[in-house]
PDB file of N, CA and C in Angstrom:
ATOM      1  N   UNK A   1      -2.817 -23.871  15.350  1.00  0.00           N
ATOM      2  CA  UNK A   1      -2.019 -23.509  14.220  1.00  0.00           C
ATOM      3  C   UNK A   1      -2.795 -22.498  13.382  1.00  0.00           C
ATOM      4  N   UNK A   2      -2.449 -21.505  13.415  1.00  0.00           N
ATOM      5  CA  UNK A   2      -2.536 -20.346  11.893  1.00  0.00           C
ATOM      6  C   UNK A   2      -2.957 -20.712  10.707  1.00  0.00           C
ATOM      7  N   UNK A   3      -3.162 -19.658   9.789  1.00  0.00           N
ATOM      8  CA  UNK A   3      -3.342 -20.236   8.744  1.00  0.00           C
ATOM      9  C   UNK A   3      -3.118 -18.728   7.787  1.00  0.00           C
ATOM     10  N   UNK A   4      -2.375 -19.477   6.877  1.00  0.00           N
ATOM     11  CA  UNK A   4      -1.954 -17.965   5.569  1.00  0.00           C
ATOM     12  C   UNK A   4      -3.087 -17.112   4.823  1.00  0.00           C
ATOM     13  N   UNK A   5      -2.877 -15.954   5.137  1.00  0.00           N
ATOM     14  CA  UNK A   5      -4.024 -15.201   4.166  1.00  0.00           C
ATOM     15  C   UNK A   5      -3.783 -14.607   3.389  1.00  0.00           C
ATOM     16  N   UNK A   6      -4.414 -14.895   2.247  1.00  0.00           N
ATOM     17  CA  UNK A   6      -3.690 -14.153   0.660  1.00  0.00           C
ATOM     18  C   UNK A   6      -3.653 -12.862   0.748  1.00  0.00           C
ATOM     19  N   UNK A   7      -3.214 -12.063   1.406  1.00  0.00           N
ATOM     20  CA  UNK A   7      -3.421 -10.961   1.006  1.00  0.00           C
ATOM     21  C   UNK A   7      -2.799 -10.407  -0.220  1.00  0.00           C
ATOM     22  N   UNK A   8      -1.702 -10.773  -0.440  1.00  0.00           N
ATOM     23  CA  UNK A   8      -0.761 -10.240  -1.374  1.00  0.00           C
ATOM     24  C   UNK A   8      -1.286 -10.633  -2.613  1.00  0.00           C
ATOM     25  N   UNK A   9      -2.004 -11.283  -2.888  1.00  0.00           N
ATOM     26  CA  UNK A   9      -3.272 -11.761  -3.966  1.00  0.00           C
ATOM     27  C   UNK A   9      -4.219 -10.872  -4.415  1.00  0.00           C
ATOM     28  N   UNK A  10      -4.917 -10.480  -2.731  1.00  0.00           N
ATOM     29  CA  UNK A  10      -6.215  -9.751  -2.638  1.00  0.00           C
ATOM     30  C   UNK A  10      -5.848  -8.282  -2.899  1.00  0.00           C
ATOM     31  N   UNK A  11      -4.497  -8.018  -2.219  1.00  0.00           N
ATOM     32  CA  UNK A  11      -4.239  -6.735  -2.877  1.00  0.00           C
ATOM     33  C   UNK A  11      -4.149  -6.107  -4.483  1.00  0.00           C
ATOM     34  N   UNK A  12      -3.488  -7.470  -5.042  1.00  0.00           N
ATOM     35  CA  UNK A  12      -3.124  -7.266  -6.486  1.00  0.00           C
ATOM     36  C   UNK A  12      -4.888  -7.439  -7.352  1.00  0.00           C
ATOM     37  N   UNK A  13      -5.736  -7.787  -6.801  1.00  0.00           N
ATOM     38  CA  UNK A  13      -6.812  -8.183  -7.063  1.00  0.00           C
ATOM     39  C   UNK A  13      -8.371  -7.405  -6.715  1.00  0.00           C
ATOM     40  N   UNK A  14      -9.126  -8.356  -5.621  1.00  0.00           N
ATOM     41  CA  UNK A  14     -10.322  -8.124  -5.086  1.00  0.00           C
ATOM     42  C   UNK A  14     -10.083  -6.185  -4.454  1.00  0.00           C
ATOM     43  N   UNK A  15      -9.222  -6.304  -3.686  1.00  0.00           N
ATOM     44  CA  UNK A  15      -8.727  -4.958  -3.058  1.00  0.00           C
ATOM     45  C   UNK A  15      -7.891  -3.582  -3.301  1.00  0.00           C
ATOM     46  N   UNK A  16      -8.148  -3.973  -5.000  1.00  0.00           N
ATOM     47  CA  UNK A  16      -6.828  -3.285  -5.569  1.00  0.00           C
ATOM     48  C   UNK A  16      -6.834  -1.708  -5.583  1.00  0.00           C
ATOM     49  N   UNK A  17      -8.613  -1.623  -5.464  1.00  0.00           N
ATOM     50  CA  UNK A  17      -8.891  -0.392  -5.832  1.00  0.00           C
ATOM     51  C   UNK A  17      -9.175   0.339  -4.004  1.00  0.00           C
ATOM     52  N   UNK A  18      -9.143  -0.108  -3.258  1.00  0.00           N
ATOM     53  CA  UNK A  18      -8.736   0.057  -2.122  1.00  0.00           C
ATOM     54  C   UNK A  18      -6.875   0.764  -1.738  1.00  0.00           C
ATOM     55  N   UNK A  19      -6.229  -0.195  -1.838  1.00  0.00           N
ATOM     56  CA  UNK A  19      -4.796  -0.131  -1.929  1.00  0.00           C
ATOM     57  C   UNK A  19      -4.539   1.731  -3.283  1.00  0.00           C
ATOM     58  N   UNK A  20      -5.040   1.815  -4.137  1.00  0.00           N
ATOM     59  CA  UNK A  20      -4.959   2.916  -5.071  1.00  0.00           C
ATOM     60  C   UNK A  20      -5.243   3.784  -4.369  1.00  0.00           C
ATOM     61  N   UNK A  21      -6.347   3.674  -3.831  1.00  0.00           N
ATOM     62  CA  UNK A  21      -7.383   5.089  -2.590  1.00  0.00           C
ATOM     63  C   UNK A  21      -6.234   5.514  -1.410  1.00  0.00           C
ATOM     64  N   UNK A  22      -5.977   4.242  -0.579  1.00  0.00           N
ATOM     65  CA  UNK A  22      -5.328   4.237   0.223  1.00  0.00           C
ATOM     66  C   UNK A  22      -3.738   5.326   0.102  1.00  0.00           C
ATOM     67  N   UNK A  23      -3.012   4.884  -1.008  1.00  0.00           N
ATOM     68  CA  UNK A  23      -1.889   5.266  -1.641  1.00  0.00           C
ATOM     69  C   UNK A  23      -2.044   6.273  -2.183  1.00  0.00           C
ATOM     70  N   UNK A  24      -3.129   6.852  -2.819  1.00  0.00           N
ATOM     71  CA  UNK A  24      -3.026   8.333  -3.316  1.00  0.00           C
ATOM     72  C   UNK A  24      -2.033   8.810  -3.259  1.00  0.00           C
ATOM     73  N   UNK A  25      -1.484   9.607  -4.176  1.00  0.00           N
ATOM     74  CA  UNK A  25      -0.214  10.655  -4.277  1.00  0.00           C
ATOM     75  C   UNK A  25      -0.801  11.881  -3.152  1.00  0.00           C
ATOM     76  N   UNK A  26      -2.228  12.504  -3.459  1.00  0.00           N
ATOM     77  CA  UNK A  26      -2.439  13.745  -2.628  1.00  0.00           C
ATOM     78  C   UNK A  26      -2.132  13.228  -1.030  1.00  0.00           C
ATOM     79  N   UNK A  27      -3.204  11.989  -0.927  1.00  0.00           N
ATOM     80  CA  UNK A  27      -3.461  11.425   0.648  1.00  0.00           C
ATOM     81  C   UNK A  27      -1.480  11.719   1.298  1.00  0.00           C
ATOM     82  N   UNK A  28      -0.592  10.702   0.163  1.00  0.00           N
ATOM     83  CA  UNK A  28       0.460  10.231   1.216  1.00  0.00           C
ATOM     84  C   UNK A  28       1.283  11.615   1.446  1.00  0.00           C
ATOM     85  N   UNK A  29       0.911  13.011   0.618  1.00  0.00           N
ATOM     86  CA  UNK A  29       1.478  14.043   0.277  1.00  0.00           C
ATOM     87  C   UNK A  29       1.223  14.374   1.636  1.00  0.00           C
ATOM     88  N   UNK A  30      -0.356  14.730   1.611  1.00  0.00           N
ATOM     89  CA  UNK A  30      -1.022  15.460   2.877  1.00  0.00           C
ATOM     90  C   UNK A  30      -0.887  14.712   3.898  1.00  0.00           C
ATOM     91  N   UNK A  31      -0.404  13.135   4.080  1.00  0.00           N
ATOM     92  CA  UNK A  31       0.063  13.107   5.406  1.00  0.00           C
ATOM     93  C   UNK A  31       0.982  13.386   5.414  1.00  0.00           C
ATOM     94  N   UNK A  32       2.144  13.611   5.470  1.00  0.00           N
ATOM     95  CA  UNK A  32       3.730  13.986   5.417  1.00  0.00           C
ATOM     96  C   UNK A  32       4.503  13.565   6.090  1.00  0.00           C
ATOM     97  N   UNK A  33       4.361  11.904   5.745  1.00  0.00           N
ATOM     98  CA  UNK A  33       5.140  11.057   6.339  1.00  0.00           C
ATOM     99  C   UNK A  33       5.693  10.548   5.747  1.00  0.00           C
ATOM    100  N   UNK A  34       5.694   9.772   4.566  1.00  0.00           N
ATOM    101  CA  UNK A  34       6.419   9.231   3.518  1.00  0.00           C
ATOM    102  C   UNK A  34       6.600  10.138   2.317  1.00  0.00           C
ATOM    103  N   UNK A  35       7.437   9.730   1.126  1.00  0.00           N
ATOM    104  CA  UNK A  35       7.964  10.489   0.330  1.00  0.00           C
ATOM    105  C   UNK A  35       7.032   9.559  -0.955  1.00  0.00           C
ATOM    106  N   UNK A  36       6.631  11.174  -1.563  1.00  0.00           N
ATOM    107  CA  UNK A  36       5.319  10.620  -2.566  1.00  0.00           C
ATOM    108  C   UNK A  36       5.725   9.685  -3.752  1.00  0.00           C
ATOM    109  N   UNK A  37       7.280   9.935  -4.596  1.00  0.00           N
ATOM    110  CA  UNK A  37       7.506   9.649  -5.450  1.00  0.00           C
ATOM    111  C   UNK A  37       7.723   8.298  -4.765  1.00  0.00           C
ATOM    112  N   UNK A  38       8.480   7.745  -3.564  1.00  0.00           N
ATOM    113  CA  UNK A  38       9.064   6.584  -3.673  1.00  0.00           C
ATOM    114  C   UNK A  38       7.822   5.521  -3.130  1.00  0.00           C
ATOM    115  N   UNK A  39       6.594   6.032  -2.239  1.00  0.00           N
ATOM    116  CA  UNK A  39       5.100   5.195  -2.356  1.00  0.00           C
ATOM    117  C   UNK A  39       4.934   4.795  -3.824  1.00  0.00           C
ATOM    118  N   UNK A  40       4.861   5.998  -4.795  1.00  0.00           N
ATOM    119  CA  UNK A  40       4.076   5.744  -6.398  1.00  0.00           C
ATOM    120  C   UNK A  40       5.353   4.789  -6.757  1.00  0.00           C
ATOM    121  N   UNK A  41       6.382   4.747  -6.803  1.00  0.00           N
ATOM    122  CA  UNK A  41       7.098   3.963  -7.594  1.00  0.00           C
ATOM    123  C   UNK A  41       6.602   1.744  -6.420  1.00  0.00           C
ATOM    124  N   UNK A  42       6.759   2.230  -5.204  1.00  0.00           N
ATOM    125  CA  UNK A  42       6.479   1.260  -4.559  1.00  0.00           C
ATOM    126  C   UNK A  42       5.453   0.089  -5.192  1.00  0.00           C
ATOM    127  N   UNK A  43       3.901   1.232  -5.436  1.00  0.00           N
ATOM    128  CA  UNK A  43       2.664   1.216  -6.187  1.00  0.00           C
ATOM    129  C   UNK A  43       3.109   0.277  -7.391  1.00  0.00           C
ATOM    130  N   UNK A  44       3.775   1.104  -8.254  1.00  0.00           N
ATOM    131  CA  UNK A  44       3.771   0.534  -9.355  1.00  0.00           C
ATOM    132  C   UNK A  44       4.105  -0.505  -9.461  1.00  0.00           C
ATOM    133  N   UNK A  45       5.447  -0.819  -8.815  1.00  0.00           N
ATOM    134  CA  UNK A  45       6.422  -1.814  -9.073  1.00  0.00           C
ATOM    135  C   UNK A  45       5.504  -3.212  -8.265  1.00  0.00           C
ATOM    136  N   UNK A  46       4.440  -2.740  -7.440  1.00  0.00           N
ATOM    137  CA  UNK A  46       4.240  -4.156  -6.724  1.00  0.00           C
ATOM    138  C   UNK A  46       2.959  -4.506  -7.661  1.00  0.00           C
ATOM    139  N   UNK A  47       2.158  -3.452  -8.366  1.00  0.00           N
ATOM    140  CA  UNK A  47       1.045  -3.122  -9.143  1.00  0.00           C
ATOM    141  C   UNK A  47       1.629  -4.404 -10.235  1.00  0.00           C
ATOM    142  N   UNK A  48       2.989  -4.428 -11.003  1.00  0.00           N
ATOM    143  CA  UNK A  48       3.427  -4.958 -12.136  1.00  0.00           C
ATOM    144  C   UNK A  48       4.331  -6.261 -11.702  1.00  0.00           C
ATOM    145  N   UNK A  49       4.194  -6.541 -10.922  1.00  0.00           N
ATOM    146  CA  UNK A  49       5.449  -8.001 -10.546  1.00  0.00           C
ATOM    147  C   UNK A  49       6.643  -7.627 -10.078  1.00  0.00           C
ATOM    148  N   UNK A  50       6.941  -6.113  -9.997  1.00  0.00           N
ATOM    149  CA  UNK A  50       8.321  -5.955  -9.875  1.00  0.00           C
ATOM    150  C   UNK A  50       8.832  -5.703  -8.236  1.00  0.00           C
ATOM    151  N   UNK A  51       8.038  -5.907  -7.434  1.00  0.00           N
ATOM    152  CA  UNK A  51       8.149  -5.227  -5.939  1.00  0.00           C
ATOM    153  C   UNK A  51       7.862  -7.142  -4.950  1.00  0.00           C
ATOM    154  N   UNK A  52       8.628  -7.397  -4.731  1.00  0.00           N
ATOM    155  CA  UNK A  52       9.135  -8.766  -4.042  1.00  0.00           C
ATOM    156  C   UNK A  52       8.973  -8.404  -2.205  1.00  0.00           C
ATOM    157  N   UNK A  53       8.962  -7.501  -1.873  1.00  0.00           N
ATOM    158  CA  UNK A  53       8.792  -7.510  -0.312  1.00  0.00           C
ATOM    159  C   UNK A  53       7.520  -7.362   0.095  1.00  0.00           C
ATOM    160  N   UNK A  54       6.568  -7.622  -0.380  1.00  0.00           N
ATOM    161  CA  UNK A  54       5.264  -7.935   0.660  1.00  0.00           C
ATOM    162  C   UNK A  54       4.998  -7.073   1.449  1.00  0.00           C
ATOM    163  N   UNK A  55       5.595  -7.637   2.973  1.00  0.00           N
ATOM    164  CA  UNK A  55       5.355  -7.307   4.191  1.00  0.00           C
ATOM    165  C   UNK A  55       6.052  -5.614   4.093  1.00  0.00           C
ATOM    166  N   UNK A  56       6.557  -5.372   3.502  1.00  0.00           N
ATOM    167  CA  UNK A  56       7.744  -3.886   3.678  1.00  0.00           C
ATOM    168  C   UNK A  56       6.401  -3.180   3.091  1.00  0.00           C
ATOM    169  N   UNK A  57       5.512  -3.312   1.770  1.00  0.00           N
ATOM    170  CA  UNK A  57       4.219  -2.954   1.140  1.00  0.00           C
ATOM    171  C   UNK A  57       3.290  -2.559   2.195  1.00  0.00           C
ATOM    172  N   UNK A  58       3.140  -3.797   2.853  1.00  0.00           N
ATOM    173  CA  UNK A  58       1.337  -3.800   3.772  1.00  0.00           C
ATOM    174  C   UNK A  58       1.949  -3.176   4.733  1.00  0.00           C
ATOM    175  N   UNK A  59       3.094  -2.934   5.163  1.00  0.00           N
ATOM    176  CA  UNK A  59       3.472  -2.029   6.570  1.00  0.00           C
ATOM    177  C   UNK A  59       3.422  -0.606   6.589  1.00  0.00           C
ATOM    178  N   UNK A  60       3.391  -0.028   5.158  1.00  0.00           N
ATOM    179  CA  UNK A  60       3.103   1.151   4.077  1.00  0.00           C
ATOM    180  C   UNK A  60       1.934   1.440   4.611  1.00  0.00           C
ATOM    181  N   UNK A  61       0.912   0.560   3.458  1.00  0.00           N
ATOM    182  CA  UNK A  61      -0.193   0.718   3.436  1.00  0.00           C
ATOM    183  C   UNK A  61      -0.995   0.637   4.564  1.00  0.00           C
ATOM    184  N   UNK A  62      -0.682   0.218   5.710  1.00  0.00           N
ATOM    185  CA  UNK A  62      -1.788  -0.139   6.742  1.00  0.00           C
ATOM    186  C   UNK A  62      -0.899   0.959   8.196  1.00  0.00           C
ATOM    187  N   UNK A  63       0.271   1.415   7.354  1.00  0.00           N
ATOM    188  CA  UNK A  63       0.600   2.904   7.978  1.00  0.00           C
ATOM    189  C   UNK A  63       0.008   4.451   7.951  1.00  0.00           C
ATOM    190  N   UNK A  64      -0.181   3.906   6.143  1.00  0.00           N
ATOM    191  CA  UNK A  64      -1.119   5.280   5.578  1.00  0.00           C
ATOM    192  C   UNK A  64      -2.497   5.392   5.535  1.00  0.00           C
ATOM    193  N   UNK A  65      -2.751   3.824   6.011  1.00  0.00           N
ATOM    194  CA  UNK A  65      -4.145   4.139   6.045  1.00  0.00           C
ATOM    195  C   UNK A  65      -4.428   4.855   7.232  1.00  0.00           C
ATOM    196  N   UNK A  66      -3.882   4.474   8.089  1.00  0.00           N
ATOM    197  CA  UNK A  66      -3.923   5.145   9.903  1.00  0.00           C
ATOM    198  C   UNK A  66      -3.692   6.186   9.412  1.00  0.00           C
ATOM    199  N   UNK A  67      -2.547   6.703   9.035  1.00  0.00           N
ATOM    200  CA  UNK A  67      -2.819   7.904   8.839  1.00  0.00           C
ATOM    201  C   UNK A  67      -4.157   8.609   8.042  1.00  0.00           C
ATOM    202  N   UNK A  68      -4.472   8.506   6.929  1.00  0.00           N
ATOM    203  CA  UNK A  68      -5.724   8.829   6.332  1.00  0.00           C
ATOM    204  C   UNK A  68      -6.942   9.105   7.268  1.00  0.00           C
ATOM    205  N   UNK A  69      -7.035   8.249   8.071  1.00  0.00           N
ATOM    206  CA  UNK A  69      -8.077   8.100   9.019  1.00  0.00           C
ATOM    207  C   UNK A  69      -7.680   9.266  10.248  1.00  0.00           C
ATOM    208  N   UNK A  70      -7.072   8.880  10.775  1.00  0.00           N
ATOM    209  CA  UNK A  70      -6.425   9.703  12.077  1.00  0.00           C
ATOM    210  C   UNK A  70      -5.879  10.987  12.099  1.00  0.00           C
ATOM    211  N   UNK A  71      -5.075  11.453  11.163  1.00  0.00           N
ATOM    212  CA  UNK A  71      -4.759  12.792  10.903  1.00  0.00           C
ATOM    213  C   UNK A  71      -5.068  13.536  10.241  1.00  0.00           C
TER     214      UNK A  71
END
């Protein structure tokens, strides 16, 4: 059996300043895969309590990070 890992904690938290780097307006610009305004609003809204999908977030972020790295 599995076991749950906070991420959605660690993001709002320990990792936050990770997730900011990651998300950059320039970074998600210069990859040109997602649309900058609707990442920053994403950002914010999960930054402040207002962004409820989690998994729709880390599928973002662990998209753009590949990208960051790779392209």
């Amino acid at each position: 059996m599995g076991f749950g890992v906070p991420l959605e904690k660690w993001f709002k938290n320990e990792l936050k300043e990770l997730v900011v780097d990651v998300l950059d307006p320039v970074k998600v610009k210069n990859a040109g895969v997602f649309n900058v305004e609707v990442i920053a609003h994403m950002l914010d809204d999960f930054q402040n309590g207002r962004f409820h999908h989690f998994q729709r977030f880390y599928t973002v972020f662990v998209m753009q990070q590949w990208l960051n790295r790779w392209m």
